[in-house]
Protein backbone atom coordinates (compact mmCIF):
# COMPACT_ATOMS: atom_id res chain seq x y z
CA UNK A 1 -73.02 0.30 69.17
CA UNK A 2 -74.06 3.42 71.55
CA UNK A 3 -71.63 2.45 74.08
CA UNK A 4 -68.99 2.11 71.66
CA UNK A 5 -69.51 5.80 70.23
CA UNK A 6 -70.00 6.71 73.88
CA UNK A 7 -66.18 5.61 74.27
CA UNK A 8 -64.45 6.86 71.12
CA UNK A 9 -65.86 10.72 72.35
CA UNK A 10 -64.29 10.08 75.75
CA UNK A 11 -61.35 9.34 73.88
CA UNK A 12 -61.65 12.48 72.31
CA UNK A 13 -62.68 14.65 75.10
CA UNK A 14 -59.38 12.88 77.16
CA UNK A 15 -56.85 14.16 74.95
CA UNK A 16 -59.04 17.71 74.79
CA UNK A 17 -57.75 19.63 77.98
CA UNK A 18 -54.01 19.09 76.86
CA UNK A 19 -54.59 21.67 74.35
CA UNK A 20 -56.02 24.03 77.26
CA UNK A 21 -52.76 24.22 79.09
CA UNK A 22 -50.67 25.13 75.85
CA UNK A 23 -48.67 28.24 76.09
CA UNK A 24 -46.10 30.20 78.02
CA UNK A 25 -47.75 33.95 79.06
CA UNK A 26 -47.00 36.21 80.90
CA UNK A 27 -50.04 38.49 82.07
CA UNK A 28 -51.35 40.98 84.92
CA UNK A 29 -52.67 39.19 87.83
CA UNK A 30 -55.97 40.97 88.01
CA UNK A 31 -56.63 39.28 84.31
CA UNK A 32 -58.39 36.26 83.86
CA UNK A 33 -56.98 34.37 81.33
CA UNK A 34 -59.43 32.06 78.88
CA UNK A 35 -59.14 31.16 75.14
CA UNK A 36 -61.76 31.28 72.29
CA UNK A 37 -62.64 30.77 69.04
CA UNK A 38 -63.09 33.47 66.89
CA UNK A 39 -63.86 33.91 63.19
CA UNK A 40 -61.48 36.50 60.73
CA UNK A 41 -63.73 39.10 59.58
CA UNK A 42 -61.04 41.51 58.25
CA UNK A 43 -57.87 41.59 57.66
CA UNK A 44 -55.60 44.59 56.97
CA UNK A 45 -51.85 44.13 56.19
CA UNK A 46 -49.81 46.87 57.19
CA UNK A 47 -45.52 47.69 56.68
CA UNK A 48 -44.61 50.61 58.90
CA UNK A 49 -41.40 51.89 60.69
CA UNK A 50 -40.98 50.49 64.00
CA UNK A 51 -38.88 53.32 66.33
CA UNK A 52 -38.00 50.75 68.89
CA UNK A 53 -36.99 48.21 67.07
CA UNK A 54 -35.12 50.51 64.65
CA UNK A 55 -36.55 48.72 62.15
CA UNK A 56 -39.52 48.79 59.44
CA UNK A 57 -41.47 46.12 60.14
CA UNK A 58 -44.65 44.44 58.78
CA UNK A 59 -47.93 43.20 60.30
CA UNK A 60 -51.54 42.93 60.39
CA UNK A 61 -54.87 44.41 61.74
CA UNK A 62 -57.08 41.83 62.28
CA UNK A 63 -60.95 41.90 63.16
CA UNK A 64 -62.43 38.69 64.68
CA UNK A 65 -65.84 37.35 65.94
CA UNK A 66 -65.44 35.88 69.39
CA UNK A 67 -67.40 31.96 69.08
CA UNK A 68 -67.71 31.38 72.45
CA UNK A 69 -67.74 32.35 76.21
CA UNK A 70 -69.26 35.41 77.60
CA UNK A 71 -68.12 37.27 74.49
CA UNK A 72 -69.66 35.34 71.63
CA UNK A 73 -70.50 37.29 68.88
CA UNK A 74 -68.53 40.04 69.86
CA UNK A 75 -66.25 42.02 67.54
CA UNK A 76 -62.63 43.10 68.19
CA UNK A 77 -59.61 44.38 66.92
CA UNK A 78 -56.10 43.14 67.47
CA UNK A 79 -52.65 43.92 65.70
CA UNK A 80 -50.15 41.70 64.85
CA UNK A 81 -46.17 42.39 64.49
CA UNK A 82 -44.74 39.90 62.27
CA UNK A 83 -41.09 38.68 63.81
CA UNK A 84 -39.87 36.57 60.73
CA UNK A 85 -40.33 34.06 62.92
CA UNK A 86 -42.31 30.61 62.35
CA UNK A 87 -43.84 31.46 64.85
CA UNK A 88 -45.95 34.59 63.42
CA UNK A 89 -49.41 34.04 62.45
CA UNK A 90 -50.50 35.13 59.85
CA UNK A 91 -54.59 34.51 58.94
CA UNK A 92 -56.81 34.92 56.26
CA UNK A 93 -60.37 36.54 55.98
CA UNK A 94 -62.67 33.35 57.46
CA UNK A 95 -60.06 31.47 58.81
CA UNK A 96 -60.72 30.23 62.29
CA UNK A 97 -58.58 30.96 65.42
CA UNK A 98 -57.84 30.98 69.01
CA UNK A 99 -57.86 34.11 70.72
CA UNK A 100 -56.21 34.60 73.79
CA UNK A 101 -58.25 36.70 76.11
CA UNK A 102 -57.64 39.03 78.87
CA UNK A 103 -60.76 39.59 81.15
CA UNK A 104 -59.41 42.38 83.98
CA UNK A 105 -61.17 43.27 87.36
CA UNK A 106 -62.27 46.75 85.82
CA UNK A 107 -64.05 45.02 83.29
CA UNK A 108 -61.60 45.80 80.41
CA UNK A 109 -61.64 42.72 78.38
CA UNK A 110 -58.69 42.01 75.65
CA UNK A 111 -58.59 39.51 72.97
CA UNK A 112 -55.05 39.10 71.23
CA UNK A 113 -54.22 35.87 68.13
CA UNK A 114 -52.70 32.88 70.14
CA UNK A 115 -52.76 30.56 67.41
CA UNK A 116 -54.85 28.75 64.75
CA UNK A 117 -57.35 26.82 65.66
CA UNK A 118 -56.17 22.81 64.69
CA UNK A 119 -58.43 20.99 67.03
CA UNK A 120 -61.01 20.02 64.36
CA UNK A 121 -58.42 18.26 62.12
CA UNK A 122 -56.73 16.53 64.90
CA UNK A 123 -60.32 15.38 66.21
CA UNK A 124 -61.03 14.31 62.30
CA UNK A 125 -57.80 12.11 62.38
CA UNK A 126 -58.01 10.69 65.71
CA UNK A 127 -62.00 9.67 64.25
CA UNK A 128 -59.92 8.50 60.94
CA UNK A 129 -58.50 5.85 62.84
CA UNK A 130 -60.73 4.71 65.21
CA UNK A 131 -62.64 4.13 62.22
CA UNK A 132 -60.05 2.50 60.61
CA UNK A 133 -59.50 -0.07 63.40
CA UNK A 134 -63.17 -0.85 63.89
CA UNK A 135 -63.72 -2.00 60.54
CA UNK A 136 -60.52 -3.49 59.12
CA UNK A 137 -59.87 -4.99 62.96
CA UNK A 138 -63.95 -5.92 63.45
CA UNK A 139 -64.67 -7.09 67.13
CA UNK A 140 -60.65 -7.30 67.71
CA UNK A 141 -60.79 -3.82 66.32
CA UNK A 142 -63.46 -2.66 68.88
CA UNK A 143 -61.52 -4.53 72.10
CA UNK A 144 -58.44 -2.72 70.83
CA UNK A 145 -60.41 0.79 70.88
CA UNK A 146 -62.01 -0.18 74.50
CA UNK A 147 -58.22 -0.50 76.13
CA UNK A 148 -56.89 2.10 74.36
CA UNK A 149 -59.33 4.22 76.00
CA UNK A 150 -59.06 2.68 79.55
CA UNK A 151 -55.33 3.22 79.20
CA UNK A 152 -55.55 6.71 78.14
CA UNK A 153 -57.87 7.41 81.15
CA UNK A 154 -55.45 5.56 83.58
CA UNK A 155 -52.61 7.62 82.66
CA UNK A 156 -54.81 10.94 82.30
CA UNK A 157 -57.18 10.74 84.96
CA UNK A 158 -54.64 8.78 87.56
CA UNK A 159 -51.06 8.87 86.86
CA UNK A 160 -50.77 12.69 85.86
CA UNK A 161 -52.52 13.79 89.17
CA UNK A 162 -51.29 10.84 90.87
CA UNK A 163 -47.55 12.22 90.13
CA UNK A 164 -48.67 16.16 90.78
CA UNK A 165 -49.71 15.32 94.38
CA UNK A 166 -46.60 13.97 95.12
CA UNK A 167 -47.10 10.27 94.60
CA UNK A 168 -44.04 7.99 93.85
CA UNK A 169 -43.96 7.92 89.92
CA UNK A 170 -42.07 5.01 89.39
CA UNK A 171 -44.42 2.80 91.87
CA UNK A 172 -47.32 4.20 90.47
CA UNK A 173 -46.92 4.08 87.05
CA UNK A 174 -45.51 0.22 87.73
CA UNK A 175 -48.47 -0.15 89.49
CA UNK A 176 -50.73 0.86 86.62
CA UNK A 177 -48.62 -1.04 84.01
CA UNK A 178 -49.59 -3.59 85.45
CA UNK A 179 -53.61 -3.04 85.18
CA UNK A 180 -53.13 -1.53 81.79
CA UNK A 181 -51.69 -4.91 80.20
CA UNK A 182 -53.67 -6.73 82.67
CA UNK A 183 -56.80 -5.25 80.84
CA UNK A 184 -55.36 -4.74 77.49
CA UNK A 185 -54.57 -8.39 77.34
CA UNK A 186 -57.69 -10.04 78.65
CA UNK A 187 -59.77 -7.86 76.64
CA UNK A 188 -58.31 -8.73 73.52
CA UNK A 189 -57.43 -12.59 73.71
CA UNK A 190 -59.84 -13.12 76.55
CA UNK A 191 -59.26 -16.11 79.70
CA UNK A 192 -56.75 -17.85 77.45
CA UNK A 193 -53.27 -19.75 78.98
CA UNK A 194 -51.77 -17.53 76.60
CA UNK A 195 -53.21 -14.70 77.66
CA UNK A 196 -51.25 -15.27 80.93
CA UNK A 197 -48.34 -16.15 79.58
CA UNK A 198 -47.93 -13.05 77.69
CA UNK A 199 -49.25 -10.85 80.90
CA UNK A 200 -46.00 -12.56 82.87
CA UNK A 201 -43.61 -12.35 80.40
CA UNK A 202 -44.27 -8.46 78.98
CA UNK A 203 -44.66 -7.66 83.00
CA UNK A 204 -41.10 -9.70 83.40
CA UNK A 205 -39.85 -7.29 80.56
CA UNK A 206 -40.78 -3.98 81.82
CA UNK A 207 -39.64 -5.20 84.93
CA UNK A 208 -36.43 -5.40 83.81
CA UNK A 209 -36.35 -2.47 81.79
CA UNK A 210 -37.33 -0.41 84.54
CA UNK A 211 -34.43 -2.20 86.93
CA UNK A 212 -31.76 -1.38 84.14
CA UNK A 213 -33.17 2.22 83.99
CA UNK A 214 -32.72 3.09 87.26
CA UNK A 215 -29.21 1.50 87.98
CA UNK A 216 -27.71 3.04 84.75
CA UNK A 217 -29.45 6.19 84.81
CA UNK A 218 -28.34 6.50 88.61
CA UNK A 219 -24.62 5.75 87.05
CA UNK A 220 -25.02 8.21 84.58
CA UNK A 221 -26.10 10.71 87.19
CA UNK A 222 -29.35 11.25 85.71
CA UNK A 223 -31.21 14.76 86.78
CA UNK A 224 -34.69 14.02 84.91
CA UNK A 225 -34.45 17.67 84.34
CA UNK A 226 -33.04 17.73 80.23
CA UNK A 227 -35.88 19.36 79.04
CA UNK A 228 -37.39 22.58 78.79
CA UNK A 229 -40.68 21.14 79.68
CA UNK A 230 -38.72 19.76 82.83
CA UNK A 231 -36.96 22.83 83.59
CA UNK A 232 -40.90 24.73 83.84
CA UNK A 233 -41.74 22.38 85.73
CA UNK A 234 -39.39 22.24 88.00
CA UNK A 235 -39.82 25.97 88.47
CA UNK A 236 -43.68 25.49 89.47
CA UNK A 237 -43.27 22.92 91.70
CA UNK A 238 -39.69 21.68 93.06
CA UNK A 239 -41.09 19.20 95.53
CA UNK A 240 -41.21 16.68 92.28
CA UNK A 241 -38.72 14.14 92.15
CA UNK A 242 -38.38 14.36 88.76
CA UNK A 243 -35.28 11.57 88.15
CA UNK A 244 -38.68 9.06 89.31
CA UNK A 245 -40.62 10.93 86.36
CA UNK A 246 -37.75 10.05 84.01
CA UNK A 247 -38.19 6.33 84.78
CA UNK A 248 -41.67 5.88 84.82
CA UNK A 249 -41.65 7.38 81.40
CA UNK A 250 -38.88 5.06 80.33
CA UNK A 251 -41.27 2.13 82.13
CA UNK A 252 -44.31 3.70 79.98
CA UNK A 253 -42.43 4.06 76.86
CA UNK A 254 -41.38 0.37 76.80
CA UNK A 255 -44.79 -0.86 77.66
CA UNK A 256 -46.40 -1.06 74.52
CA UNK A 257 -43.50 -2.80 72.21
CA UNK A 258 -42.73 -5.29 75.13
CA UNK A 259 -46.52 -6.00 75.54
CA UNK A 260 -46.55 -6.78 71.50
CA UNK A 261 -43.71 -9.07 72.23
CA UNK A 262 -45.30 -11.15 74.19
CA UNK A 263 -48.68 -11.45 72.92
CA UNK A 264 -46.97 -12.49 69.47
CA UNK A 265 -44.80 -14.60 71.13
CA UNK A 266 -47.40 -15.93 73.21
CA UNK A 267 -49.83 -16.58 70.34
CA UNK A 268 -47.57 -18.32 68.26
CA UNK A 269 -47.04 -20.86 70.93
CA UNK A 270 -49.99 -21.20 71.70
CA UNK A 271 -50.83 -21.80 67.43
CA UNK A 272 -48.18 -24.46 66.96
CA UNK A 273 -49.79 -26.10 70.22
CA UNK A 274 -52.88 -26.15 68.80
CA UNK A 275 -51.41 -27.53 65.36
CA UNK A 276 -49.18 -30.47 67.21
CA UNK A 277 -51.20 -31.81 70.16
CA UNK A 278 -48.03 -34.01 70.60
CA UNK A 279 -45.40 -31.39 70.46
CA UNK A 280 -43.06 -31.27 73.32
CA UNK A 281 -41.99 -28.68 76.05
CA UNK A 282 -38.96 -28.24 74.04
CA UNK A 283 -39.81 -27.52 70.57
CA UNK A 284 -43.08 -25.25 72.03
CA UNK A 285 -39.85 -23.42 74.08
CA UNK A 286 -37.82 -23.22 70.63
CA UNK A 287 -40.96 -22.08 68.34
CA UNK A 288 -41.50 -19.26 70.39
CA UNK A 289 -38.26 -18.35 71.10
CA UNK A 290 -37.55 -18.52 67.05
CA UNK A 291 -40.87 -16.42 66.56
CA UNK A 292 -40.05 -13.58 69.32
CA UNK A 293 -35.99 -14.06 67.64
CA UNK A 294 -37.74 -12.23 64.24
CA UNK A 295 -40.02 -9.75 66.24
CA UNK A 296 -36.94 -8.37 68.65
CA UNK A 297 -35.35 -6.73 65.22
CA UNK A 298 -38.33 -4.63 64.23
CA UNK A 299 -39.50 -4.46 67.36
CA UNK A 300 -36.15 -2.85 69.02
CA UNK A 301 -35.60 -0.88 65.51
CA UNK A 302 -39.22 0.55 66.25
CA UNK A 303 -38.29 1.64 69.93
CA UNK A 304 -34.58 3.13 68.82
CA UNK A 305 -36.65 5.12 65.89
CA UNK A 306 -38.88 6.16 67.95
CA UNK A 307 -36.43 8.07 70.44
CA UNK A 308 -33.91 8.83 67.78
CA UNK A 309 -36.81 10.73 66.29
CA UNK A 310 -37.97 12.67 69.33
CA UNK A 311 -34.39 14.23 69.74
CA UNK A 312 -33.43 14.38 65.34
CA UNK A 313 -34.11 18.22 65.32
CA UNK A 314 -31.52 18.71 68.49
CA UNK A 315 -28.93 16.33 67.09
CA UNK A 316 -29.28 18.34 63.97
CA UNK A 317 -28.96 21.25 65.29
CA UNK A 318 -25.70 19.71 67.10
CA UNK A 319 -23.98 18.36 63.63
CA UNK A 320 -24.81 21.74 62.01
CA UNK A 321 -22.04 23.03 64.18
CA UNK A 322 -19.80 20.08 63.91
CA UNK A 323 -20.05 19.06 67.72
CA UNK A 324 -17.62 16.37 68.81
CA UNK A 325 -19.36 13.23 69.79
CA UNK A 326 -17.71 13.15 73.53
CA UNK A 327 -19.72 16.15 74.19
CA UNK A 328 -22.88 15.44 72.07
CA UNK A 329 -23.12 11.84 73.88
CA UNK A 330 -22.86 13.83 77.74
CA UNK A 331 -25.73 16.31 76.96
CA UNK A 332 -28.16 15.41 79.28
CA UNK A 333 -31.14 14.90 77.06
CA UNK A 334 -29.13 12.67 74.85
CA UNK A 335 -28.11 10.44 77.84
CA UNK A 336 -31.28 10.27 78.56
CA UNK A 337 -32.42 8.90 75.34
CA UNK A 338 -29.97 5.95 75.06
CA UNK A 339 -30.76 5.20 78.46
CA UNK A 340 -34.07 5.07 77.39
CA UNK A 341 -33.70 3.05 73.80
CA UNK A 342 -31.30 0.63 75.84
CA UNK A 343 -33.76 -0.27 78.87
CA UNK A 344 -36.35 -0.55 76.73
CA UNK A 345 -35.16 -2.68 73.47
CA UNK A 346 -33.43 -4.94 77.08
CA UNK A 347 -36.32 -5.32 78.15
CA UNK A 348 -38.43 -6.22 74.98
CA UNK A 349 -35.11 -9.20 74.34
CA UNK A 350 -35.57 -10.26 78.46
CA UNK A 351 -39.44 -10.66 77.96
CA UNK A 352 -38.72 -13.28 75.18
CA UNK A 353 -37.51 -15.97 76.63
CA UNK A 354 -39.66 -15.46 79.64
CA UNK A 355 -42.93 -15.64 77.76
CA UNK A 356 -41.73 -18.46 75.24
CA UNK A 357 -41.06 -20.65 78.13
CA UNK A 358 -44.03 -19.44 80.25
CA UNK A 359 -46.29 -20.20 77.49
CA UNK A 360 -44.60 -23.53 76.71
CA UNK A 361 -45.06 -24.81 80.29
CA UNK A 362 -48.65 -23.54 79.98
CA UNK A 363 -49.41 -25.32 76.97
CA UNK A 364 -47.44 -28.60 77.32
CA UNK A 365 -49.62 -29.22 81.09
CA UNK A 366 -52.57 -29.54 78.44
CA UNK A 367 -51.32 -32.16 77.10
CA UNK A 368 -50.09 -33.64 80.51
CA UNK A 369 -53.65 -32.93 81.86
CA UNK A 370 -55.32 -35.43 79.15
CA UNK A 371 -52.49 -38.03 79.69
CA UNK A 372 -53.77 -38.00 82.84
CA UNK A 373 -57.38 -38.06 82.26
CA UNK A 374 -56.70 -41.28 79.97
């Protein structure tokens, strides 16, 4: 069980340094920039005038230990003006934090509220359902944890720097698709003929999600560059191609629905084999192709919801102020979106077929294989 516990706090620690590069500031060169926890020791709310603003505004004076770094255990003082803004944060006495500090060349050192500390919850309900899956999913629950993890450190430790040295995105994250459900796969229905069948068909799938991708989204003039993350990005380092980074993400979102496809798919075959040693190519073909018929509809409802819900506050914020639809339906970032639902949910309905009839010719040679033994 060590090496299991071993793996669930890599998980952990994987996800960890995305919280490290939160954060948009602006700051003197000569500073060295480095965030801490800190404990609320006092808090003093103040309402004052505000000359520049023109304004009265309110606030708060805030005393905080520093937790960690060269500065544990430290106390300082920081003020607060309060926007009326979502943003604003606002603490309590004993509430924990980050601080955002400042650590200049003259040895000045500057601690200002960057934002509350969350990590501990997040870490509690990433634990919440590893536990979950370990004990309602036993040993299958346990394989499941293992890829997760190797998949996680693919696309962490390989396929982020792999892109940010200039690597082709699309071939590399095809390239590690192709490991991850290689892996993912094996590990959880082991050497099995339907193991390979559902490795060739959800590879077939993403294949052809990816294809679609790219010819549409080069018809629809796609930039990669809809987002504000993109847009930052772009600024830091314009030797990206980022339309590439918009398909491999397409490619990476589909992977995990088409994958369930054709496991399922695969299974079932694979079941009704098992069931019917005389069953025929045919009606192995038509079981699975009746079995992945009921999956497609939740399956491409799941991938649609999932994108519709990554852009709902946007589209919102588009039907507050009664946008037509001609122009809603050009934005970039909502092009991008139906290009992405579309290659996806195609390639979840392409990897169907292709896996029913893989695994059908896979199973039906066993029973060709012991007519010919006889």
């Amino acid at each position: 069980m060590k090496k299991y516990f071993a793996l669930i706090f890599l998980f952990i620690f994987t996800a960890f340094p995305a919280f490290a590069q939160e954060g948009d500031f602006q700051v003197p060169e000569a500073a060295e920039i480095g965030y801490e926890k800190a404990e609320v020791v006092e808090v003093d709310d103040f309402s004052r005038y505000d000359e520049a603003m023109g304004q009265s505004v309110d606030g708060q004076k805030v005393k905080v230990r520093i937790l960690g770094g060269e500065h544990a255990g430290e106390l300082h003082e920081t003020e607060t003006v309060f926007l009326d803004s979502p943003s604003d944060v606002k603490v309590k006495k004993g509430e924990t934090i980050i601080m955002q500090t400042q650590q200049f060349s003259g040895g000045d050192f500057i601690a200002s509220i960057f934002d509350r500390y969350r990590i501990g919850w997040l870490i509690a309900f990433i634990i919440l359902f590893l536990v979950l899956l370990a004990i309602i999913g036993g040993k299958q629950g346990i394989k499941a944890i293992i890829s997760l993890l190797v998949s996680i450190g693919l696309i962490w430790w390989v396929l982020i720097p792999g892109i940010l040295r200039g690597w082709n995105a699309l071939w590399l994250t095809i390239g590690l698709s192709i490991i991850i459900t290689f892996f993912t796969l094996v590990i959880i229905s082991g050497f099995k003929k339907k193991t390979y069948a559902a490795i060739l068909g959800t590879l077939a799938g993403v294949i052809v999600a990816t294809i679609l991708a790219v010819i549409f989204g080069k018809l629809a003039q796609l930039t990669g560059l809809a987002s504000n993350e993109a847009h930052s990005l772009f600024h830091i380092n314009r030797d990206l191609n980022f339309e590439n980074i918009l398909f491999a993400s397409i490619t990476i979102g589909a992977l995990g629905a088409i994958m369930d496809v054709g496991i399922s798919v695969a299974s079932a075959v694979s079941e009704v084999r098992q069931a019917d040693q005389k069953i025929s190519f045919k009606k192995l073909f038509r079981s699975g192709m009746n079995v992945g018929k009921d999956v497609m509809g939740t399956m491409s409802n799941t991938l649609i919801f999932a994108y519709v819900g990554s852009a709902l506050a946007m589209v919102l914020l588009f039907a507050t102020f009664d946008q037509p639809v001609i122009k809603l339906l050009n934005f970039n970032f909502i092009a991008d979106e139906i290009i992405r639902a579309m290659a996806g949910s195609i390639g979840l309905i392409g990897a169907i077929p292709l896996t029913a009839f893989i695994a059908a010719y896979l199973e039906s040679r066993k029973k060709e294989e012991q007519i010919e033994k006889k």
